[in-house]
PDB file of N, CA and C in Angstrom:
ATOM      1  N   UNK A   1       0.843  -1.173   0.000  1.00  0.00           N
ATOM      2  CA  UNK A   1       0.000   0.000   0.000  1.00  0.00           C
ATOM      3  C   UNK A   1       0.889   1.237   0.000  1.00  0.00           C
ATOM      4  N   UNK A   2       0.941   2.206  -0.780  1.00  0.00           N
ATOM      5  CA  UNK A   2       1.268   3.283  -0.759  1.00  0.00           C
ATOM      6  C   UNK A   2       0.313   4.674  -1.140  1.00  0.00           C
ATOM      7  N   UNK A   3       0.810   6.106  -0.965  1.00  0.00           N
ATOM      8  CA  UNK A   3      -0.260   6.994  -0.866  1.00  0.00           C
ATOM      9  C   UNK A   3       0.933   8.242  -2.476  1.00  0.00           C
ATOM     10  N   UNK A   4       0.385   9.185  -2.733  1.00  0.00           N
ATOM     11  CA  UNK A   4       0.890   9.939  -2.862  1.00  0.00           C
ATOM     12  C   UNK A   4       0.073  11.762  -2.329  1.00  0.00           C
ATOM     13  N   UNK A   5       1.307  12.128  -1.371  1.00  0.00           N
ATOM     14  CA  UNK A   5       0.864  13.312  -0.683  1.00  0.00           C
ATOM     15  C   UNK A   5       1.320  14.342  -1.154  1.00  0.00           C
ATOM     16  N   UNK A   6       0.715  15.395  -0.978  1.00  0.00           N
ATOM     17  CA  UNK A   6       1.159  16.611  -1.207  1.00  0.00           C
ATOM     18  C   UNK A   6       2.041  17.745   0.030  1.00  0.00           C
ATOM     19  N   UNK A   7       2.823  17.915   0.167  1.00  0.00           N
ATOM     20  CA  UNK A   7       3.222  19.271   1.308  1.00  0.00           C
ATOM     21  C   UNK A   7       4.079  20.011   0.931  1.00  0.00           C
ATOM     22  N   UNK A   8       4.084  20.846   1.352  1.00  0.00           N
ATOM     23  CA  UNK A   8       5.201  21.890   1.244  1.00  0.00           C
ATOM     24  C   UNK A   8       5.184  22.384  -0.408  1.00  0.00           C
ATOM     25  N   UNK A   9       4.413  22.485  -1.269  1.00  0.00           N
ATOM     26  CA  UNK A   9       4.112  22.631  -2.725  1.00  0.00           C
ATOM     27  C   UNK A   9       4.848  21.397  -3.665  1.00  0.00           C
ATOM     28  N   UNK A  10       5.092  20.298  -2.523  1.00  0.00           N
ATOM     29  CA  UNK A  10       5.882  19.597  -3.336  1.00  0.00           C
ATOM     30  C   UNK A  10       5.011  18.003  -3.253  1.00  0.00           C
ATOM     31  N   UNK A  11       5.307  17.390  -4.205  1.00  0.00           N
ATOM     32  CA  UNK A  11       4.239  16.075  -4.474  1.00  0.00           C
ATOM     33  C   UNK A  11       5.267  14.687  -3.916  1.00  0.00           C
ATOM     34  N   UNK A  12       4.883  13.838  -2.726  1.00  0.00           N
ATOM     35  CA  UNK A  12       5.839  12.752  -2.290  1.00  0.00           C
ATOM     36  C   UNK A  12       4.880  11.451  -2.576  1.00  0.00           C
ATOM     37  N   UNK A  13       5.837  10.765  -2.812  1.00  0.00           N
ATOM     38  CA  UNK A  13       4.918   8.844  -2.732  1.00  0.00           C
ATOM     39  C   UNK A  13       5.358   8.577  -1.306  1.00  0.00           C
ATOM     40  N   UNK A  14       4.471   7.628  -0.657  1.00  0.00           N
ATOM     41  CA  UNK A  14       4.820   7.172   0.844  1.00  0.00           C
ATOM     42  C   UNK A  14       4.404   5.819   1.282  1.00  0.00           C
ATOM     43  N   UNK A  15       4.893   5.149   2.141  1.00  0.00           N
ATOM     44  CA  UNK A  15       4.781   3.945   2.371  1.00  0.00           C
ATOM     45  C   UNK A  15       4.398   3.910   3.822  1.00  0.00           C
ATOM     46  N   UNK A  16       3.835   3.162   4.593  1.00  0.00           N
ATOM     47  CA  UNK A  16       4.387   2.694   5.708  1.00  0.00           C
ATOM     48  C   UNK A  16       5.231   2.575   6.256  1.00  0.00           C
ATOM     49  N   UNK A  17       6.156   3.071   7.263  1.00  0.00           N
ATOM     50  CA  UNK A  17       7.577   2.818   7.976  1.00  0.00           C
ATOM     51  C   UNK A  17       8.604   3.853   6.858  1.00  0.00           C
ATOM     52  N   UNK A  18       8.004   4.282   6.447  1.00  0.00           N
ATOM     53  CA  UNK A  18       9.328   5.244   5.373  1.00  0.00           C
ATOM     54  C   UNK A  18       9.720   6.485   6.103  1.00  0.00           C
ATOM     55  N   UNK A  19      10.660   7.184   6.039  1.00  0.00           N
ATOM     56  CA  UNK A  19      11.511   8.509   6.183  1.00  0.00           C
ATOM     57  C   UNK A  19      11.438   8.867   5.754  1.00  0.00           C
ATOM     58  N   UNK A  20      11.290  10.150   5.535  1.00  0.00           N
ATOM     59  CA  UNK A  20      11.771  11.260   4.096  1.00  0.00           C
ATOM     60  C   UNK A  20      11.555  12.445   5.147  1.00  0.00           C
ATOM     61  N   UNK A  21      11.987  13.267   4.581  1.00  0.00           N
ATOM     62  CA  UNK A  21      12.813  14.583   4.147  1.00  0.00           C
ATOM     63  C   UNK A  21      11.656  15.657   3.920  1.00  0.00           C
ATOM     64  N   UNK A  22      10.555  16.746   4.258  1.00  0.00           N
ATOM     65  CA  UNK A  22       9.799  17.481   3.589  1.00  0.00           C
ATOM     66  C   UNK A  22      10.386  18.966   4.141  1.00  0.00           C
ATOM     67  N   UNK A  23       9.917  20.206   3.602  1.00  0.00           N
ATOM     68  CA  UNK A  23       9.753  21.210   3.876  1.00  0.00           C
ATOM     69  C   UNK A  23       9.566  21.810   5.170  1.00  0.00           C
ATOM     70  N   UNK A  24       9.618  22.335   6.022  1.00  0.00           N
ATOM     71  CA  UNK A  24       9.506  22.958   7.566  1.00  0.00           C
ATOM     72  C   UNK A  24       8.211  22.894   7.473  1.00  0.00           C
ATOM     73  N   UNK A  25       7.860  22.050   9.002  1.00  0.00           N
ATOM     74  CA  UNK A  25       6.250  21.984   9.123  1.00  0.00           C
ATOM     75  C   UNK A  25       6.448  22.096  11.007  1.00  0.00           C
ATOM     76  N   UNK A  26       5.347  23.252  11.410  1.00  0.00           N
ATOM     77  CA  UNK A  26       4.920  23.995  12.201  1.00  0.00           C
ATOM     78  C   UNK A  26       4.412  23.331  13.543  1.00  0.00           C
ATOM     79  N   UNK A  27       5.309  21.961  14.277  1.00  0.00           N
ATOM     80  CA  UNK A  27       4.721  21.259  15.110  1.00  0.00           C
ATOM     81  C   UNK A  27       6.010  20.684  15.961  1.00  0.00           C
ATOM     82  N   UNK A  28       6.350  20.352  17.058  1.00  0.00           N
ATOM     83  CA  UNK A  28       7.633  19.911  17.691  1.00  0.00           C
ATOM     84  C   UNK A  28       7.955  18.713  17.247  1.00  0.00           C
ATOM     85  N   UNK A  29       8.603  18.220  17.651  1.00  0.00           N
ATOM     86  CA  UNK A  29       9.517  16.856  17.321  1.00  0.00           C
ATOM     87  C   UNK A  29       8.912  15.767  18.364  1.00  0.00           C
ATOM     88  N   UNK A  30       8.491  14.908  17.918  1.00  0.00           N
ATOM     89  CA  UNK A  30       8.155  13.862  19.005  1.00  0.00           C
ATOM     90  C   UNK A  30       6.504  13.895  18.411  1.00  0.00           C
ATOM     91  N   UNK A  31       5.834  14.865  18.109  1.00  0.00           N
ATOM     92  CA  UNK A  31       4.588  14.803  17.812  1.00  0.00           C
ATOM     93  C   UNK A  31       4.023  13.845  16.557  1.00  0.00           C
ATOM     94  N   UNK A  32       2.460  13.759  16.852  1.00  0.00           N
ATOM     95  CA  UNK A  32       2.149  12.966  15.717  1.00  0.00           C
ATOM     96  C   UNK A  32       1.343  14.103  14.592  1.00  0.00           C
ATOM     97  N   UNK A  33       1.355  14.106  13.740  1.00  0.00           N
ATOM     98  CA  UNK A  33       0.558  15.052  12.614  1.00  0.00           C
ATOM     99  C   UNK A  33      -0.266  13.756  11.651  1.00  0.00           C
ATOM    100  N   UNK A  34      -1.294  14.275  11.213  1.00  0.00           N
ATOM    101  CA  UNK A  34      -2.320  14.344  10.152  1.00  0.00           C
ATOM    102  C   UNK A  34      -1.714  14.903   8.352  1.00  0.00           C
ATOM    103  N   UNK A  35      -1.534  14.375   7.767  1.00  0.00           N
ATOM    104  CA  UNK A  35      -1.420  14.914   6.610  1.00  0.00           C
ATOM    105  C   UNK A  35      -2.697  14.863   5.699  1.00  0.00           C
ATOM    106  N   UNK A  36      -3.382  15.767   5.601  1.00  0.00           N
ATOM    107  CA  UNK A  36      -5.106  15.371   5.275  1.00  0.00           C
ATOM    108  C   UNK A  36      -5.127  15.647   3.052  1.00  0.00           C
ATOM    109  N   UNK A  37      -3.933  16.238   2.635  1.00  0.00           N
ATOM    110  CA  UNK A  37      -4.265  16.473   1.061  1.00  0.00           C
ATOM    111  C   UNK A  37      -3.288  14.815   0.794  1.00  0.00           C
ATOM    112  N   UNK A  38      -4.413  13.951   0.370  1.00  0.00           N
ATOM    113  CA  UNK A  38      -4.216  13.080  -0.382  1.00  0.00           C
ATOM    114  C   UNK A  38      -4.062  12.631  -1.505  1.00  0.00           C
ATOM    115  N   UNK A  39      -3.514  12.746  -2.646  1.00  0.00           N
ATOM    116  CA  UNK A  39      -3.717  12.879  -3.707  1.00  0.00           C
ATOM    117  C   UNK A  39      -4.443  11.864  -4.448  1.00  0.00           C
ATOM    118  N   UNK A  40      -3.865  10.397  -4.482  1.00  0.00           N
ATOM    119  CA  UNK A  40      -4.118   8.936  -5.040  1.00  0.00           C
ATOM    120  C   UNK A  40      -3.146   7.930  -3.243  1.00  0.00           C
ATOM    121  N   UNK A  41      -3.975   6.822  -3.582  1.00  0.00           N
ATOM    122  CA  UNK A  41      -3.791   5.731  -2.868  1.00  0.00           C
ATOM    123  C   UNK A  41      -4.277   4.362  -3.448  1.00  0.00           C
ATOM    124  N   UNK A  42      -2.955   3.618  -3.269  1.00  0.00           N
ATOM    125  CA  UNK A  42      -3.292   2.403  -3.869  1.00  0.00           C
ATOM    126  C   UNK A  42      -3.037   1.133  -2.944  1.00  0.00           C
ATOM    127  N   UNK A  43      -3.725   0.363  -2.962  1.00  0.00           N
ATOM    128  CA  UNK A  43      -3.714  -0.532  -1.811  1.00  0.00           C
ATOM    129  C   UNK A  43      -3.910  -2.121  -2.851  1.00  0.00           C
ATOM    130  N   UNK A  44      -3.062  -2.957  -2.993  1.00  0.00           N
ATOM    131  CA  UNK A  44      -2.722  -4.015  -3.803  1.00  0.00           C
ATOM    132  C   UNK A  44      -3.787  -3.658  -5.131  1.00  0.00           C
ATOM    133  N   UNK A  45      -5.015  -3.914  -5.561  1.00  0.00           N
ATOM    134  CA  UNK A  45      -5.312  -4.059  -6.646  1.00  0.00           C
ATOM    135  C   UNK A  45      -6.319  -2.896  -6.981  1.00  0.00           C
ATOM    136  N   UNK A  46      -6.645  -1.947  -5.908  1.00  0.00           N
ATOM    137  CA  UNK A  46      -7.596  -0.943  -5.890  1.00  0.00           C
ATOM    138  C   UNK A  46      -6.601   0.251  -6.239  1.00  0.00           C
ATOM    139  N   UNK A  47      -7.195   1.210  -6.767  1.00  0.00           N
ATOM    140  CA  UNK A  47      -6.732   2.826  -6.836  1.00  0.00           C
ATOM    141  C   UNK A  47      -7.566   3.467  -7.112  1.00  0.00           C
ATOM    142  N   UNK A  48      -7.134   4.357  -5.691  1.00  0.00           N
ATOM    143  CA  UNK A  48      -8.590   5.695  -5.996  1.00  0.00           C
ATOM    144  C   UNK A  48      -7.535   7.029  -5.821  1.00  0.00           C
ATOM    145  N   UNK A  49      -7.749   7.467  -6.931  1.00  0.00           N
ATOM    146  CA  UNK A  49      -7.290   8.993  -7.349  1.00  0.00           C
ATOM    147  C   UNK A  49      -8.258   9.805  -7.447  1.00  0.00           C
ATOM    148  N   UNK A  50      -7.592  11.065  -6.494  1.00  0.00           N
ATOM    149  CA  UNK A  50      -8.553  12.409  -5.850  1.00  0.00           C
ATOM    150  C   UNK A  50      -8.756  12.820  -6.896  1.00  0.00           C
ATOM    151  N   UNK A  51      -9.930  13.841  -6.644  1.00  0.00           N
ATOM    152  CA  UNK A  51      -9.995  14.908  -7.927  1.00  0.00           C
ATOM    153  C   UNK A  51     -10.289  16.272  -6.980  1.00  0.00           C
ATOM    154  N   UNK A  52      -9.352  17.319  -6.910  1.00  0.00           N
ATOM    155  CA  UNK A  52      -8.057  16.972  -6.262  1.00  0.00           C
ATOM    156  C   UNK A  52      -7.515  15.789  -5.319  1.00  0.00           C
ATOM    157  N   UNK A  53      -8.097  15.633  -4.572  1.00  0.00           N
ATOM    158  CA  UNK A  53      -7.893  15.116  -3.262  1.00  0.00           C
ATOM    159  C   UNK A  53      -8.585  13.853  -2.944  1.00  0.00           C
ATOM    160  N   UNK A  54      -8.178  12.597  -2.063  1.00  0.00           N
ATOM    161  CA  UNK A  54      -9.169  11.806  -2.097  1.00  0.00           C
ATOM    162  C   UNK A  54      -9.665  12.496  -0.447  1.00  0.00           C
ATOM    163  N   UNK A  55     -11.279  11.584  -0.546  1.00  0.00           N
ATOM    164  CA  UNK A  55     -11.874  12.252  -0.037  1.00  0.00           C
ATOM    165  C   UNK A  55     -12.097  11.262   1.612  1.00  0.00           C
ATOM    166  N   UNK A  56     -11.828  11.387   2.788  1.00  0.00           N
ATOM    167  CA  UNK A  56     -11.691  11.123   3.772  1.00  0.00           C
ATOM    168  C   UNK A  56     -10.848   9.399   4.125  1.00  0.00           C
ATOM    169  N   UNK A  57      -9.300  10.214   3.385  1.00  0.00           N
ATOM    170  CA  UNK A  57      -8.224   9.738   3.353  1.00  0.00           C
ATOM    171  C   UNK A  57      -6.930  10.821   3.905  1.00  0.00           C
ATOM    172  N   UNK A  58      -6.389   9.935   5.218  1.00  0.00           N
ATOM    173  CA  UNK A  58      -5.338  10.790   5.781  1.00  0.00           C
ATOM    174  C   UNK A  58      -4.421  10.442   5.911  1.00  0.00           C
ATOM    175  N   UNK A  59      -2.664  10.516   5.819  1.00  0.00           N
ATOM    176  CA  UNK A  59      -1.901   9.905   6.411  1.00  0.00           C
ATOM    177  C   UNK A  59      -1.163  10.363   7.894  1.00  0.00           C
ATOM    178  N   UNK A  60      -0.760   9.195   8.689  1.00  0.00           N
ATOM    179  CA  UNK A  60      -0.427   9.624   9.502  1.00  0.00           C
ATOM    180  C   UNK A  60       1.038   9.774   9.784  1.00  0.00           C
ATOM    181  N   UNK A  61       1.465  10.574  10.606  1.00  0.00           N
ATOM    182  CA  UNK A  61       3.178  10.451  10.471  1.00  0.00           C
ATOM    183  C   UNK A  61       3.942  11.049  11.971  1.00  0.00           C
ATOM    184  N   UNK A  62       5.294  10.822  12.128  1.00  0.00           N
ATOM    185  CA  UNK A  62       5.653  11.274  13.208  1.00  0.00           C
ATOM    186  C   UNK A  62       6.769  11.733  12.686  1.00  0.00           C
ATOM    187  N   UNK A  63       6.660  13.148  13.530  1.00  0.00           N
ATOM    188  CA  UNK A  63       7.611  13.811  13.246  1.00  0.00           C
ATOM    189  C   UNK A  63       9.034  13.695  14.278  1.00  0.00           C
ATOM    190  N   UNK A  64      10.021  12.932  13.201  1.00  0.00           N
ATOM    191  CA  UNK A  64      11.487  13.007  14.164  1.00  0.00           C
ATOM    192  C   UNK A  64      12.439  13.810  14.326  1.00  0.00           C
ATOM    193  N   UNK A  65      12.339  14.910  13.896  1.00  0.00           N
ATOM    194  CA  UNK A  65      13.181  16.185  14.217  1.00  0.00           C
ATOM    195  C   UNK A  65      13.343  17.301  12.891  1.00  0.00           C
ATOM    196  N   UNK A  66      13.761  18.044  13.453  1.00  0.00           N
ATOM    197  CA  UNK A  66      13.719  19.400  12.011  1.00  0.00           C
ATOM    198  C   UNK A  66      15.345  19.697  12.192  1.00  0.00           C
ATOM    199  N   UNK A  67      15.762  20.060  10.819  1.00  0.00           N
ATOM    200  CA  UNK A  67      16.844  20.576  10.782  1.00  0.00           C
ATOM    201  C   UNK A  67      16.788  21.438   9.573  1.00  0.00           C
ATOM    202  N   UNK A  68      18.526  22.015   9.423  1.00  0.00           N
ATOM    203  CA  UNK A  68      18.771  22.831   7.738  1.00  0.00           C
ATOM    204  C   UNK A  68      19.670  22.136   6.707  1.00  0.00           C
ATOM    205  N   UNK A  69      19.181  21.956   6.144  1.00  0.00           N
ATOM    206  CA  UNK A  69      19.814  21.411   4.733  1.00  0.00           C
ATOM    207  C   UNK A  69      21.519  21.827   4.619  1.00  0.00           C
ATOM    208  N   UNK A  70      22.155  21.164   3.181  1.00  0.00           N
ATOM    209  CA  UNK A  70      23.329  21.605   3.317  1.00  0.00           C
ATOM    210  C   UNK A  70      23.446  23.150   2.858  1.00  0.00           C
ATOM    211  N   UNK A  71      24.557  23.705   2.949  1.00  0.00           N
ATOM    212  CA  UNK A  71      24.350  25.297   2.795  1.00  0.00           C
ATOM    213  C   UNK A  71      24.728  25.314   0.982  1.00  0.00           C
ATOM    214  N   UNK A  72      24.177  26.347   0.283  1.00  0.00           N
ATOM    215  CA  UNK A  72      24.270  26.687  -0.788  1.00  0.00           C
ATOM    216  C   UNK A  72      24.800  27.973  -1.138  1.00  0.00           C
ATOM    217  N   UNK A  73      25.694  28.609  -2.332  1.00  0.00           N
ATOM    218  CA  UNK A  73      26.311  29.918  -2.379  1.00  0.00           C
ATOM    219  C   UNK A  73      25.562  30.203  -3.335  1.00  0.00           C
ATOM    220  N   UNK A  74      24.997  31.487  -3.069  1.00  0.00           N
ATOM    221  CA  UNK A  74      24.319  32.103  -4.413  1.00  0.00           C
ATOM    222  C   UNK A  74      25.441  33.336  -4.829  1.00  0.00           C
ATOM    223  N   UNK A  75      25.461  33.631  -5.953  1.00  0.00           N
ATOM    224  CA  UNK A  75      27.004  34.666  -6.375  1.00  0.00           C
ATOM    225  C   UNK A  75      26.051  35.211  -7.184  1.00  0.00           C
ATOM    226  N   UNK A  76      26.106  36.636  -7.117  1.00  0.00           N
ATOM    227  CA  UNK A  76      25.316  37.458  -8.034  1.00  0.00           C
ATOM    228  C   UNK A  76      27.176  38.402  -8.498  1.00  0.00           C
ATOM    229  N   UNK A  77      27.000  38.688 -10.139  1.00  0.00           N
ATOM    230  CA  UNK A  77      27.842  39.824 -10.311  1.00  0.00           C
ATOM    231  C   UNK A  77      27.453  40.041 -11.684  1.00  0.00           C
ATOM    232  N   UNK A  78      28.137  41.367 -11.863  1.00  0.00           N
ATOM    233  CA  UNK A  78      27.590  42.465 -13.043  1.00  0.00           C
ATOM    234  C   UNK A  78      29.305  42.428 -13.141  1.00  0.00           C
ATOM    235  N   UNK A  79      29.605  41.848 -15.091  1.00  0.00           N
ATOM    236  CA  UNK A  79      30.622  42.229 -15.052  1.00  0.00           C
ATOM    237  C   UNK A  79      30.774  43.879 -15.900  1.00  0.00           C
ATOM    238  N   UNK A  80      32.005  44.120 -15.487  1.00  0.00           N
ATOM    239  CA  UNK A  80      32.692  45.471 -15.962  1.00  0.00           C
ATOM    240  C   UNK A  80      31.821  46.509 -14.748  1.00  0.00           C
ATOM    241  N   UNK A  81      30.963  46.335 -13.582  1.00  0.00           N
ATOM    242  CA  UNK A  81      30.844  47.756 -12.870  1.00  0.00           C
ATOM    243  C   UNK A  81      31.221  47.360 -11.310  1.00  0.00           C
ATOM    244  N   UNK A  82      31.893  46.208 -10.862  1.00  0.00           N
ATOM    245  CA  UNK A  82      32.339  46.506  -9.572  1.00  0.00           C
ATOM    246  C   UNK A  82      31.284  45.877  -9.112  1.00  0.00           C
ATOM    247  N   UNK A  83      30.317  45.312  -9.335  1.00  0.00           N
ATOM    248  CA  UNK A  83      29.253  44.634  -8.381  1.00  0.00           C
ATOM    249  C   UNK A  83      29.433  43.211  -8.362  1.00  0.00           C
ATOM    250  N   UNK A  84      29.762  42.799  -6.914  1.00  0.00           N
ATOM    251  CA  UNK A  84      29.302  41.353  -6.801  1.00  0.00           C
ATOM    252  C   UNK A  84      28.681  40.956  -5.288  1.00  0.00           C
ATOM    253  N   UNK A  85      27.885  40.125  -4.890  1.00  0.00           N
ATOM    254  CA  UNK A  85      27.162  40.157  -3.618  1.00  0.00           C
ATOM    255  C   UNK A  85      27.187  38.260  -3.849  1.00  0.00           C
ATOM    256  N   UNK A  86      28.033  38.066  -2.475  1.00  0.00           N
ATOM    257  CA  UNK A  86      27.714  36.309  -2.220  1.00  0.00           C
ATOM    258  C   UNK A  86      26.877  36.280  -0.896  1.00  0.00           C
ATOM    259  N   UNK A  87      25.975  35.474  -1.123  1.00  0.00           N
ATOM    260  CA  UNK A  87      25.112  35.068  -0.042  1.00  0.00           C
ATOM    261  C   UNK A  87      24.945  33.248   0.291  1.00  0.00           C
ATOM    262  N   UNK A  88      24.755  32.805   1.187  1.00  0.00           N
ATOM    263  CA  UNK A  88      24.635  31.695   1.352  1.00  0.00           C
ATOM    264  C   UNK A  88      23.049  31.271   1.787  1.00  0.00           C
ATOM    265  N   UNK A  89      22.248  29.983   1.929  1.00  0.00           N
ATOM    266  CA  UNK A  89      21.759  30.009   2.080  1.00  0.00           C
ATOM    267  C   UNK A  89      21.270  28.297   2.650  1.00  0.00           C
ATOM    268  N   UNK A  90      20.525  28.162   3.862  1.00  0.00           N
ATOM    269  CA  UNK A  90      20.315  26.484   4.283  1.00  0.00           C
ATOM    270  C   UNK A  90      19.012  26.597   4.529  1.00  0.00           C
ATOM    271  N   UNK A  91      18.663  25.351   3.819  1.00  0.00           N
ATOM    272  CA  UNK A  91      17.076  25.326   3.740  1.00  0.00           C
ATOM    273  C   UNK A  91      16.634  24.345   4.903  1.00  0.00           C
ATOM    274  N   UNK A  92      15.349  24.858   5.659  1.00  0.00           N
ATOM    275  CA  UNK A  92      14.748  24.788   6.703  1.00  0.00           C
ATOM    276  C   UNK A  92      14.352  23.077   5.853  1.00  0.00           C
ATOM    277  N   UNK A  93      14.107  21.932   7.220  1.00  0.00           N
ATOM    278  CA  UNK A  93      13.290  20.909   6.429  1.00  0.00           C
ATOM    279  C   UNK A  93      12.736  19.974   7.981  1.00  0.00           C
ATOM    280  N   UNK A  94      11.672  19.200   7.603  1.00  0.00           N
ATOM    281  CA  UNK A  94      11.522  18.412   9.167  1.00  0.00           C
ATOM    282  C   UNK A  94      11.589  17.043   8.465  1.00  0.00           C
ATOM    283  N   UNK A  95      12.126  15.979   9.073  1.00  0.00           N
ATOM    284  CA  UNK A  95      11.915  14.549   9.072  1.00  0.00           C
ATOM    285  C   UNK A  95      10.929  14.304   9.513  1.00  0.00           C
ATOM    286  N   UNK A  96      10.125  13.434   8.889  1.00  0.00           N
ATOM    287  CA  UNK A  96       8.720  12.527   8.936  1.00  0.00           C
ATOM    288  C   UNK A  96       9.379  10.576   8.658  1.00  0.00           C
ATOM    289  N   UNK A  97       8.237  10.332   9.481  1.00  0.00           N
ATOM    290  CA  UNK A  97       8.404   8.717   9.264  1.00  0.00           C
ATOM    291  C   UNK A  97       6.401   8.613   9.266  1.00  0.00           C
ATOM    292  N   UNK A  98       6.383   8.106   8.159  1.00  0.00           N
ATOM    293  CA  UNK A  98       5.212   7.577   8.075  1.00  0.00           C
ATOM    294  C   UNK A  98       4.698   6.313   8.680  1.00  0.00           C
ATOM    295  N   UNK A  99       3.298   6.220   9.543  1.00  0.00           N
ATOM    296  CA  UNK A  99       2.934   5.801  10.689  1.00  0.00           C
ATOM    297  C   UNK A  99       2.312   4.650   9.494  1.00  0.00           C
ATOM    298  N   UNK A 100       0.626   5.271   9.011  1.00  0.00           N
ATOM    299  CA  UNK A 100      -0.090   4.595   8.492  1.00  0.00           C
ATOM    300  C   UNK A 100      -1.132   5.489   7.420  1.00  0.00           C
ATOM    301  N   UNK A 101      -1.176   4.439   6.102  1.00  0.00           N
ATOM    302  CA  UNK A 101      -2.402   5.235   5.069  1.00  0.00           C
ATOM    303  C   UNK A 101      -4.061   4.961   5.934  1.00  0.00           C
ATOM    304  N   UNK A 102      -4.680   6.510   6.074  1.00  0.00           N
ATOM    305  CA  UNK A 102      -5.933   5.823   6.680  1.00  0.00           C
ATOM    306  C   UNK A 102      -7.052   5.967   5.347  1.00  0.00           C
ATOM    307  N   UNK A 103      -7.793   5.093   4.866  1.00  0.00           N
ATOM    308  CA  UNK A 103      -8.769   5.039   3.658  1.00  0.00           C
ATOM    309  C   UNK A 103     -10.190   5.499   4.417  1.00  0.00           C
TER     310      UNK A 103
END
């Protein structure tokens, strides 16, 4: 059985017992969350795909800690006038482990 969810504007497939990696989400570490935009779920020979969304289908997940990504250099310059500006930048993200697809 797997689901595909939506968060953070970004589209994930998920399993049972899986890890991944999403976008900064607004809840402590140790907690359990609801992920309620479902997109499609397929469970051995059935598939029901939302239109958007399926409809009172949630996954559940626990959140194991938040951190920042690796750091990135952004380099802006204008050649021939003396301008250049480096900035760095680490992207916010929380670890999830998926609990269970609820249908």
């Amino acid at each position: 059985m797997y689901a595909v969810i939506k968060t953070g504007g970004k589209q994930h497939k998920v399993c049972p017992g899986e890890v991944l990696r999403v976008e900064k989400l607004n809840a402590e570490a140790g907690s359990e969350i609801e992920i309620p935009e479902v997109l499609m779920v397929v469970d051995n020979s059935q598939t029901r795909i939302g239109r958007p969304i399926v409809e009172a289908a949630t996954v559940r997940a626990q959140i194991l800690e938040h951190g920042r990504g690796k750091k990135i250099v952004v380099m802006k310059k204008k050649r021939r006038k003396g301008y250049k500006v480096k900035r760095g930048h680490r992207q916010p993200f929380t670890t999830l482990e998926i609990k269970e697809i609820v249908v």
